[in-house]
Protein backbone atom coordinates (compact mmCIF):
# COMPACT_ATOMS: atom_id res chain seq x y z
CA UNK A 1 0.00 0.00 0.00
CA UNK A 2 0.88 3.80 -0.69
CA UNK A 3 1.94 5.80 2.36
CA UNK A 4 -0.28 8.88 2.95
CA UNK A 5 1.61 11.97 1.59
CA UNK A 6 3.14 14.13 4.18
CA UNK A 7 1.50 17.44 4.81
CA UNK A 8 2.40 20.13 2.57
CA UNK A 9 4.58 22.45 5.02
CA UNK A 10 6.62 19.10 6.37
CA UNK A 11 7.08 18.36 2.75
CA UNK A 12 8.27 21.54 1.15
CA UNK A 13 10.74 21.22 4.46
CA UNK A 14 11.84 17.97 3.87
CA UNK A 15 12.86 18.17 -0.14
CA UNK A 16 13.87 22.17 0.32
CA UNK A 17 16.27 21.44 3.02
CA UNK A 18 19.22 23.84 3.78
CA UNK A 19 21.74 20.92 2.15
CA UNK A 20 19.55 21.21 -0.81
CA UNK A 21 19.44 24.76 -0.83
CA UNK A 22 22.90 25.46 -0.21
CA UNK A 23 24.19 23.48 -3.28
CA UNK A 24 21.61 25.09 -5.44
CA UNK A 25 22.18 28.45 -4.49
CA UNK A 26 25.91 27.72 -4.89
CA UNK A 27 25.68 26.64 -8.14
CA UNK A 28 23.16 29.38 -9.48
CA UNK A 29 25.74 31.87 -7.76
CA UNK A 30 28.70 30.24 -9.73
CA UNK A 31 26.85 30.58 -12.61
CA UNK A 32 25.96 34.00 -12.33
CA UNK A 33 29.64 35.09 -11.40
CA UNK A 34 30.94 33.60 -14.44
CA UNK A 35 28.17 35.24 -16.65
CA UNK A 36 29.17 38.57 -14.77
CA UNK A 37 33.12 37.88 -14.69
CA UNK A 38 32.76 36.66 -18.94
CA UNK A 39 34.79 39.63 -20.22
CA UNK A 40 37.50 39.64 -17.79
CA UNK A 41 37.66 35.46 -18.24
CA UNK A 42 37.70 35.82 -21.93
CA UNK A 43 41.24 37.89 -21.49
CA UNK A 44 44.69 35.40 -21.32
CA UNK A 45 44.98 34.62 -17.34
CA UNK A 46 48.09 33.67 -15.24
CA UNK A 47 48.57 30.29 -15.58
CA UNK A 48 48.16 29.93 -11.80
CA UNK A 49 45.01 32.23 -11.87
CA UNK A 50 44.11 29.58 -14.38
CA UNK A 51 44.32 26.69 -12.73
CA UNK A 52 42.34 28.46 -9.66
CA UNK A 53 39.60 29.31 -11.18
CA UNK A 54 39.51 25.92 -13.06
CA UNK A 55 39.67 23.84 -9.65
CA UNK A 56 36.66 26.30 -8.32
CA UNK A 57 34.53 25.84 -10.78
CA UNK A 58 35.31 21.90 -10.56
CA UNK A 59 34.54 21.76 -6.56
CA UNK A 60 31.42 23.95 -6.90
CA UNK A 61 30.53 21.60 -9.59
CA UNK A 62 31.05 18.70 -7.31
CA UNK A 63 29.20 20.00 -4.50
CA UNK A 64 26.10 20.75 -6.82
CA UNK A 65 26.30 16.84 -7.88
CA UNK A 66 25.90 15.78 -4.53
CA UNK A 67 22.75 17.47 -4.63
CA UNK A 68 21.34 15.90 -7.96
CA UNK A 69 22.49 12.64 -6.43
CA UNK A 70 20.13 12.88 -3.69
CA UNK A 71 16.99 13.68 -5.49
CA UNK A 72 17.86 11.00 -7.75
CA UNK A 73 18.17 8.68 -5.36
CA UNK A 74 14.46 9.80 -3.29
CA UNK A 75 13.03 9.93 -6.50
CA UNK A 76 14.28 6.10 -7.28
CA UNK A 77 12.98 5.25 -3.86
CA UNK A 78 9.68 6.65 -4.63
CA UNK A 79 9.13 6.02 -8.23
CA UNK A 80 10.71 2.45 -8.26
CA UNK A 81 13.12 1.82 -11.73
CA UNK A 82 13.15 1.98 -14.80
CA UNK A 83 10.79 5.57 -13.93
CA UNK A 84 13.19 6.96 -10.88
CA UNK A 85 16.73 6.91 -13.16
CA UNK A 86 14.18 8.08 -16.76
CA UNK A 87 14.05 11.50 -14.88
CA UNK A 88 17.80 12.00 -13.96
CA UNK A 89 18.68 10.61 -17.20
CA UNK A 90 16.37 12.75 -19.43
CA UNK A 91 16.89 15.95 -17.28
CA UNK A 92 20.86 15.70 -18.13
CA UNK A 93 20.86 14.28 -21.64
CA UNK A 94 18.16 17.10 -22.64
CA UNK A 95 19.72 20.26 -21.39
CA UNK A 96 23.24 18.44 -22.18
CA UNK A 97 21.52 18.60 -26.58
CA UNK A 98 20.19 21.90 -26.04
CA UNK A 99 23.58 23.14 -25.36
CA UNK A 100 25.20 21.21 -28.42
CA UNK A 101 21.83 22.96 -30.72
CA UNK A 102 22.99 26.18 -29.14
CA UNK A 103 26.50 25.84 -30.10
CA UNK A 104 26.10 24.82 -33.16
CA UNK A 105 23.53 27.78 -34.13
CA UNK A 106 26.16 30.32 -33.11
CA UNK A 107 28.79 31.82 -34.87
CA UNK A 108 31.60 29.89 -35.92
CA UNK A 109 32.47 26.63 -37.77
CA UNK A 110 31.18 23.59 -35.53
CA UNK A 111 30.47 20.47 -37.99
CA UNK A 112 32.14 18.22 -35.96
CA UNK A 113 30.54 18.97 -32.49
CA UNK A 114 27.84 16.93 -31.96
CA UNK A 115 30.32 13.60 -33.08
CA UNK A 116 32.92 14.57 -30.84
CA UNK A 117 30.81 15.31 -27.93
CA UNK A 118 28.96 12.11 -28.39
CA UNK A 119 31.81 9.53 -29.28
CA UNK A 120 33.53 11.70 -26.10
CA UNK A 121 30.08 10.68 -24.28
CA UNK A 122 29.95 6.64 -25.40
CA UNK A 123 33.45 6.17 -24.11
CA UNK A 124 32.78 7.79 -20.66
CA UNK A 125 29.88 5.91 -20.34
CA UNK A 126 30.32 2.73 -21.85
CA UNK A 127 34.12 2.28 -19.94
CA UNK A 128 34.46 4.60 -17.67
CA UNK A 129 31.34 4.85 -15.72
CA UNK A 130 30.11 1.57 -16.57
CA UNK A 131 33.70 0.42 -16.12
CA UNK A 132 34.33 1.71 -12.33
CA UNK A 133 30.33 1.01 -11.44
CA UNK A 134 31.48 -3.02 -11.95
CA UNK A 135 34.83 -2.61 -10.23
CA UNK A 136 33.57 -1.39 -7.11
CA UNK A 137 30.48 -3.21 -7.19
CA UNK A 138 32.77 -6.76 -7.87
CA UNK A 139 34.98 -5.70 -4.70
CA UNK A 140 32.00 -5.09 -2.78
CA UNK A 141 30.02 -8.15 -3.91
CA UNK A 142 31.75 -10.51 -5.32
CA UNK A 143 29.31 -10.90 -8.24
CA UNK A 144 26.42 -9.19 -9.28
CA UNK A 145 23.47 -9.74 -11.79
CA UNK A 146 21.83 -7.88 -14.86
CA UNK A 147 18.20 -7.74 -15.98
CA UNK A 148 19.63 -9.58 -19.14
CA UNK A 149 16.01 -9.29 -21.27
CA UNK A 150 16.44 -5.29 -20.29
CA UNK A 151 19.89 -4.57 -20.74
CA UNK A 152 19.65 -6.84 -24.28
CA UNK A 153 17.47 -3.66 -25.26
CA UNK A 154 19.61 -1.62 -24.35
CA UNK A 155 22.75 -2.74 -26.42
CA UNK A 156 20.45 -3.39 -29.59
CA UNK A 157 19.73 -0.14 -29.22
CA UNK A 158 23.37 1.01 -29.08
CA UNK A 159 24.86 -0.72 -32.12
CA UNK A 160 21.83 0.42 -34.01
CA UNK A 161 22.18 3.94 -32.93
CA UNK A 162 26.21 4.57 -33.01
CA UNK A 163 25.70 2.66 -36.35
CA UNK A 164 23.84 5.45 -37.96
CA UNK A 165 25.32 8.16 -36.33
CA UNK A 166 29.00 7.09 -36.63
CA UNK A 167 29.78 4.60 -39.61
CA UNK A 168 26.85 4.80 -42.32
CA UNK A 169 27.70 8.41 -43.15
CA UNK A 170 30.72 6.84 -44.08
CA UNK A 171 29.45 4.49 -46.42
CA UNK A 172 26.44 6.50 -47.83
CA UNK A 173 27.34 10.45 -46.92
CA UNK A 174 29.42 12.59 -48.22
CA UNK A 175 32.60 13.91 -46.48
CA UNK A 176 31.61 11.95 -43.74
CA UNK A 177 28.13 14.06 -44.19
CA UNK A 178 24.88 12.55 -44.55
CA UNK A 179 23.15 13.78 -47.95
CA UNK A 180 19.86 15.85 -46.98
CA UNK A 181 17.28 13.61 -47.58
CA UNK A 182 19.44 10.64 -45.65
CA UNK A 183 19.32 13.00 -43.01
CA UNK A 184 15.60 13.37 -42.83
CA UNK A 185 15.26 9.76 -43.34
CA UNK A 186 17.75 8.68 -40.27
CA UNK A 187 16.74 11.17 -38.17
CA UNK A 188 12.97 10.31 -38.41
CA UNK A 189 13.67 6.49 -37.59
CA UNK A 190 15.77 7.51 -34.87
CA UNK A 191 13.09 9.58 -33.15
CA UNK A 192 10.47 6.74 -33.95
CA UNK A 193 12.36 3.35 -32.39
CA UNK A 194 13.34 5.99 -29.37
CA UNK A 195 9.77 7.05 -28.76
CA UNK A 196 8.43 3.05 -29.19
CA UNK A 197 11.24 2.43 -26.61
CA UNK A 198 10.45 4.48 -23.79
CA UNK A 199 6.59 3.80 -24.63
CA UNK A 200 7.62 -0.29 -23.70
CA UNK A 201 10.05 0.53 -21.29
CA UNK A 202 7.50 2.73 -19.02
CA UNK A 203 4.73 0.42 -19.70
CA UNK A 204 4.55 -3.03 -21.16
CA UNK A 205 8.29 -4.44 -20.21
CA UNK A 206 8.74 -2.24 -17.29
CA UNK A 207 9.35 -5.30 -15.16
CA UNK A 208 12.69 -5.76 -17.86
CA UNK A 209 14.41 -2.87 -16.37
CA UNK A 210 14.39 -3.88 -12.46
CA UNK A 211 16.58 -5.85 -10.24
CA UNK A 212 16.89 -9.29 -10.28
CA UNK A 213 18.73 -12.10 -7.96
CA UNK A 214 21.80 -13.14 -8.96
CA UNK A 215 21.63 -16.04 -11.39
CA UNK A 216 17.95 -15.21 -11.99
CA UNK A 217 19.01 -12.32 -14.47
CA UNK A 218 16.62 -13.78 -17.81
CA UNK A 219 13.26 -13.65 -15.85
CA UNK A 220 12.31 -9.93 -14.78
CA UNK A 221 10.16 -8.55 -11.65
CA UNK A 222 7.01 -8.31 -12.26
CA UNK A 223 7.28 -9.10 -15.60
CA UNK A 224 4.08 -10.57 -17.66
CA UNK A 225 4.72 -14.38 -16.19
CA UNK A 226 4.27 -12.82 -12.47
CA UNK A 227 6.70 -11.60 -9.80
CA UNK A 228 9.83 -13.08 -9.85
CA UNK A 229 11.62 -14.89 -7.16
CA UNK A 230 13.68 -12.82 -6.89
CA UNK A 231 11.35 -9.68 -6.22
CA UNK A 232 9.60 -10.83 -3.05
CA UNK A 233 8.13 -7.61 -3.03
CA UNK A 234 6.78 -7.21 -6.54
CA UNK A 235 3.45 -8.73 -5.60
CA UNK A 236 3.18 -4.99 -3.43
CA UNK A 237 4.76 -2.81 -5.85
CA UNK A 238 2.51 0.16 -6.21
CA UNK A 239 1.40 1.06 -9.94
CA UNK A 240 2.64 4.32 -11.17
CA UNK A 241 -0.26 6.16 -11.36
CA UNK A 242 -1.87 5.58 -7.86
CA UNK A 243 1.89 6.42 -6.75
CA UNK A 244 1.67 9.55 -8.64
CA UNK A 245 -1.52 10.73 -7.63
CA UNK A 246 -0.74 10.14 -3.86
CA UNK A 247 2.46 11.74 -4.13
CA UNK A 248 2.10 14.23 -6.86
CA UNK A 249 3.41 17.14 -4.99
CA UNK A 250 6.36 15.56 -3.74
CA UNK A 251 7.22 14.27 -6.97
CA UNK A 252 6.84 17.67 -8.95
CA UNK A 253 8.82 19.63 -6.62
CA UNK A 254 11.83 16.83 -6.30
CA UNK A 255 11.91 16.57 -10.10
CA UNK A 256 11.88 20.43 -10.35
CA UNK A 257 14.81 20.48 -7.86
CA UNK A 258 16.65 17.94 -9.24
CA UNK A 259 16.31 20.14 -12.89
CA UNK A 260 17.34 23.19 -11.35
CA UNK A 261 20.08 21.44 -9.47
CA UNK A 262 21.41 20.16 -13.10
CA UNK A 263 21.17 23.47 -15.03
CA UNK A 264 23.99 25.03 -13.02
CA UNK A 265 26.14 22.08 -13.57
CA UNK A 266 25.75 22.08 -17.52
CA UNK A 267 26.14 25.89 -17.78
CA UNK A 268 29.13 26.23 -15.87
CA UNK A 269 30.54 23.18 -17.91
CA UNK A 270 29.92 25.49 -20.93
CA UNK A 271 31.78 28.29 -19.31
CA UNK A 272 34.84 26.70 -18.45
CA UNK A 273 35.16 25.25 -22.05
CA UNK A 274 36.97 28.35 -23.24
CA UNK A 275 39.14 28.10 -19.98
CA UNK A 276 39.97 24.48 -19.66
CA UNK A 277 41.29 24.77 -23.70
CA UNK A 278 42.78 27.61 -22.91
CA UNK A 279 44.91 25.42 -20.02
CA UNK A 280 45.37 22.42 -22.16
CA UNK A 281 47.11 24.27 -25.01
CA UNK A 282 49.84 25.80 -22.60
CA UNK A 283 50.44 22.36 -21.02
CA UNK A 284 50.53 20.88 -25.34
CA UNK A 285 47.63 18.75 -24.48
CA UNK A 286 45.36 17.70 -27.95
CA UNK A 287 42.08 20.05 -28.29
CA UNK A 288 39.98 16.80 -28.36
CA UNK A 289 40.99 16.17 -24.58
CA UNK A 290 38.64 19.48 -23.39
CA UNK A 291 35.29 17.82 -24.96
CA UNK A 292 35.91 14.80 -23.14
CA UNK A 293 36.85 16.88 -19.82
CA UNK A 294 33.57 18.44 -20.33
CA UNK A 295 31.59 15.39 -20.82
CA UNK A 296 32.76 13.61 -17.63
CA UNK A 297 31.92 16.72 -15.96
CA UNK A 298 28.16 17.36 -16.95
CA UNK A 299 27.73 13.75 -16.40
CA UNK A 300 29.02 13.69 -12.93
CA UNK A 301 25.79 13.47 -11.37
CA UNK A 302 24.58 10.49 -13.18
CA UNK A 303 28.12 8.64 -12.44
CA UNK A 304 27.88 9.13 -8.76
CA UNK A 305 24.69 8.05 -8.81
CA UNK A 306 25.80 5.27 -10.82
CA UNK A 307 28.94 3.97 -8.90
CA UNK A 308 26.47 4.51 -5.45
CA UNK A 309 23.49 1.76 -6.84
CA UNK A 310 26.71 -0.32 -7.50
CA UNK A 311 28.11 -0.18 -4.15
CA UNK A 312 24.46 -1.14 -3.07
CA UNK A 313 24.54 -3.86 -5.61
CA UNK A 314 21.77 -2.51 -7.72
CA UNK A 315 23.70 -3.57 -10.88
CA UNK A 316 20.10 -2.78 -13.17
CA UNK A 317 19.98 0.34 -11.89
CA UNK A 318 23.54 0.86 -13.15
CA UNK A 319 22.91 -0.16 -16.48
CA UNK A 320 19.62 2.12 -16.60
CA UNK A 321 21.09 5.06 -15.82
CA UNK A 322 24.53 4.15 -17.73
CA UNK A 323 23.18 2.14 -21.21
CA UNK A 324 19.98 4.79 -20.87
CA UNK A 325 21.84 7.84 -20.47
CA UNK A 326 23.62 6.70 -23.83
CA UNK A 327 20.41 5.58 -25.67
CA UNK A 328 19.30 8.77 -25.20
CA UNK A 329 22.12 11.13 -25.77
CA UNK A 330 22.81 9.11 -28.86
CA UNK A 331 18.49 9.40 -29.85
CA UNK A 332 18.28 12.69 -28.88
CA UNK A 333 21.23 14.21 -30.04
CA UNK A 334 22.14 12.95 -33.89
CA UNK A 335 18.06 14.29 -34.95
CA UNK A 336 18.35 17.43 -33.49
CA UNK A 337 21.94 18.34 -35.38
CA UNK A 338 21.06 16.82 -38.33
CA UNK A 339 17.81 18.98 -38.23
CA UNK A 340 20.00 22.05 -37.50
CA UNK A 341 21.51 21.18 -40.35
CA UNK A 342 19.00 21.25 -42.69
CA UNK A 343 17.50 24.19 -41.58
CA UNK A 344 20.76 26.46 -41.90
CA UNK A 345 22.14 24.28 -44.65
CA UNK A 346 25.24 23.30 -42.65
CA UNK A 347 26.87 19.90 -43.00
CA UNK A 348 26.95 17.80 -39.95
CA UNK A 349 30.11 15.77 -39.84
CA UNK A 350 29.24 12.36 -38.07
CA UNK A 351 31.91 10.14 -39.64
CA UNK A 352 34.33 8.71 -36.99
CA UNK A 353 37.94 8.17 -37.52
CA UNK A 354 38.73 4.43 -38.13
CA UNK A 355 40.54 4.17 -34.54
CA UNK A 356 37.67 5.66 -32.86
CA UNK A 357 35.81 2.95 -35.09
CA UNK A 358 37.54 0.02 -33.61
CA UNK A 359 37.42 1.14 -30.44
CA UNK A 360 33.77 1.75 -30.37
CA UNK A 361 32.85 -1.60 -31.62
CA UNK A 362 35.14 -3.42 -29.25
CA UNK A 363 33.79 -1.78 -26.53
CA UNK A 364 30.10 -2.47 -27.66
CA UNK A 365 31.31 -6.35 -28.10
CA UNK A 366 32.60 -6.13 -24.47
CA UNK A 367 29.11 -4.37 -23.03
CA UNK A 368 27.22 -7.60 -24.84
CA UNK A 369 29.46 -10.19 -23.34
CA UNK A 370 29.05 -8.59 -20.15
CA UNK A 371 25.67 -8.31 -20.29
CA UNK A 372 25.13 -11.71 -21.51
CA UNK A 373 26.85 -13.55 -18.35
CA UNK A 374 25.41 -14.85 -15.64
CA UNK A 375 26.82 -12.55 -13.27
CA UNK A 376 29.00 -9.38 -13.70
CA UNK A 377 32.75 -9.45 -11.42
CA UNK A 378 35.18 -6.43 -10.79
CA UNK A 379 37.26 -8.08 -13.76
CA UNK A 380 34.57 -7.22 -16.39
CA UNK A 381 35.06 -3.24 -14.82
CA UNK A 382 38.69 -3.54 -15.57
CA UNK A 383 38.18 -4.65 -18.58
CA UNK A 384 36.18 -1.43 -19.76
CA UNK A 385 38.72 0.52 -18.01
CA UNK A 386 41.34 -0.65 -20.04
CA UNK A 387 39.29 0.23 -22.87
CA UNK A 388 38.48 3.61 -21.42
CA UNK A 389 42.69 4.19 -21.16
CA UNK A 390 43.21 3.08 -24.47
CA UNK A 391 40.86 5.83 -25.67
CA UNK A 392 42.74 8.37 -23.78
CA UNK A 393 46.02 7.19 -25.37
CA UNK A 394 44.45 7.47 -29.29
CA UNK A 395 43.47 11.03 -28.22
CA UNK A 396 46.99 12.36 -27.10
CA UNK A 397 48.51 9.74 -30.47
């Protein structure tokens, strides 16, 4: 049964405490400095200046995360997965493409920005986070089991997805382009199988995207054939919508927090692009090295939360919020640019580099045979870690 809602007053309390309010306000204050301080920021610093206001900007970021983190987590409690990590998720990955679409419709030439930012993306998620979620979840645990009928979605998904974004342009574009009406055509399917995905996912085969036992990872909770055996508790689990209704309130103003709690983190991201480039030239670093800074840091939020549900051995949660954060980036993303790029009659480079290639389809052959076992171990995480350090190596090559 659904506990009654607390009153409103306790409520507003309880989710606006002065932890939560204090890492909002710090982040909308960082954010508003650095809008304010732009002119002076945009002028060569000292090099230890530099670095200062780099590792600020970092730590307020950080302490904003922890925030994020813990509406996540209370909405998870509340909501039950795959709904609970959908809302983190989402929140992230959609301001995350807003910011690309904004970039890309200012001035300047920027063909190439949604493919590095997402191929930057894949291999933070796919090795790194994913990566150090099954290391420290195999220390912990010993082993740990997937969903394997969800996560199998996932990963079809995937190799469908960095398919068309990354290698047909290749074969069918031009210049590593797609022609216009392959554009139209791509983007329109991806939007489609995304939208009939999160239709199942919330619905139908919710039950695919929840915990299981270990070595019970092919039957999900709650799934069409009844409760599993290894949900006890899925006989009690409260449907969405009577969940919703009794806890409405609560859930609006956690999912609002949790949104304004992100923006800050994105934005200042943004602002410290300029910056953090400006660092890695003086030390001889490659460009490519600040997009992937970037990306690890507006998806901070969503790795902590991550590598936390591992340490409490919820290894479907992990994949949720890791495999669904790329689904969507990767679904969101490529339609949007490509539509940018009809409208203004810019071509969007998507074609990846043959190394990046490789590397991208060794660590999607590595996600399925992890996925398909029985049980995940802290070897499979150091195995995408590997990965993860080969990537860096191609970038500084």
């Amino acid at each position: 049964m659904t506990q009654s809602p607390a009153p409103r007053s306790t409520l507003v309390r309880t989710v606006l405490s002065r932890d939560a309010l204090i890492r909002l306000g710090l982040g909308w204050l960082a954010v508003a400095a650095a809008t304010l301080l732009a002119p002076l920021l945009a002028e060569p610093l000292p090099s230890a200046v530099l670095a200062l206001v780099l590792a600020g900007i970092v730590a307020i970021i950080v302490v904003a995360a922890g925030g994020v983190v813990a509406q996540a987590e209370a909405l998870a409690r509340r909501l039950g997965d795959p709904y609970g990590t959908l809302v983190l998720t989402l929140s992230i990955v959609v301001i995350e493409v807003v910011l690309i679409a904004a970039v890309m419709l200012g001035p300047g030439e920027h063909a190439t920005i949604a493919r590095d930012s997402v191929m930057a993306v894949s291999m933070i998620i796919l090795n790194l986070a994913l990566g150090l979620c099954l290391l420290v979840g195999g220390l912990k645990h010993g082993a740990l089991a997937l969903n394997r009928v969800g996560t199998s979605s996932y990963l079809m998904l995937l190799v469908a997805l960095t398919a068309l974004a990354f290698a047909l342009p290749i074969a069918i574009g031009r210049d590593g382009a797609y022609l216009p009406a392959q554009a139209l055509v791509t983007g329109g399917l991806t939007v489609a199988v995304y939208a009939f995905f999160l239709w199942r996912q919330m619905t139908a085969q919710a039950g695919e995207f929840r915990e299981v036992e270990l070595g019970l990872g092919t039957r999900p909770a709650g799934s069409a054939d009844g409760p599993a055996a290894s949900d006890p508790a899925a006989e009690e689990r409260t449907p969405l919508r009577e969940t919703f209704a009794v806890h409405r309130a609560e859930l609006l103003l956690r999912s609002a927090l949790l949104v304004a709690t992100v923006l800050p983190i994105v934005l200042l991201s943004h602002h410290m692009a300029g910056l953090l480039d400006d660092g890695l030239a003086r030390l001889g670093a490659p460009v490519a090295l600040g997009g992937v800074l970037i990306a690890m840091i507006v998806f901070t939020p969503e790795t902590l939360t991550a590598v936390r549900a591992a340490l409490a051995g919820e290894m479907q949660r992990v994949a949720n919020l890791c495999h669904g954060a790329l689904v969507s980036t990767l679904a969101l993303t490529i339609p949007t640019v490509l539509v940018i790029g009809l409208l203004t009659g810019t071509p969007v480079v998507l074609a990846e580099s043959p190394a990046n290639l490789l590397l991208l389809g060794v660590t999607l052959a590595v996600t399925a045979l992890s996925a398909s076992a029985p049980r995940v171990t802290a070897v499979h995480g150091a195995v995408h870690l590997l990965l993860f350090a080969v990537y860096a190596m191609v970038l500084f090559s």
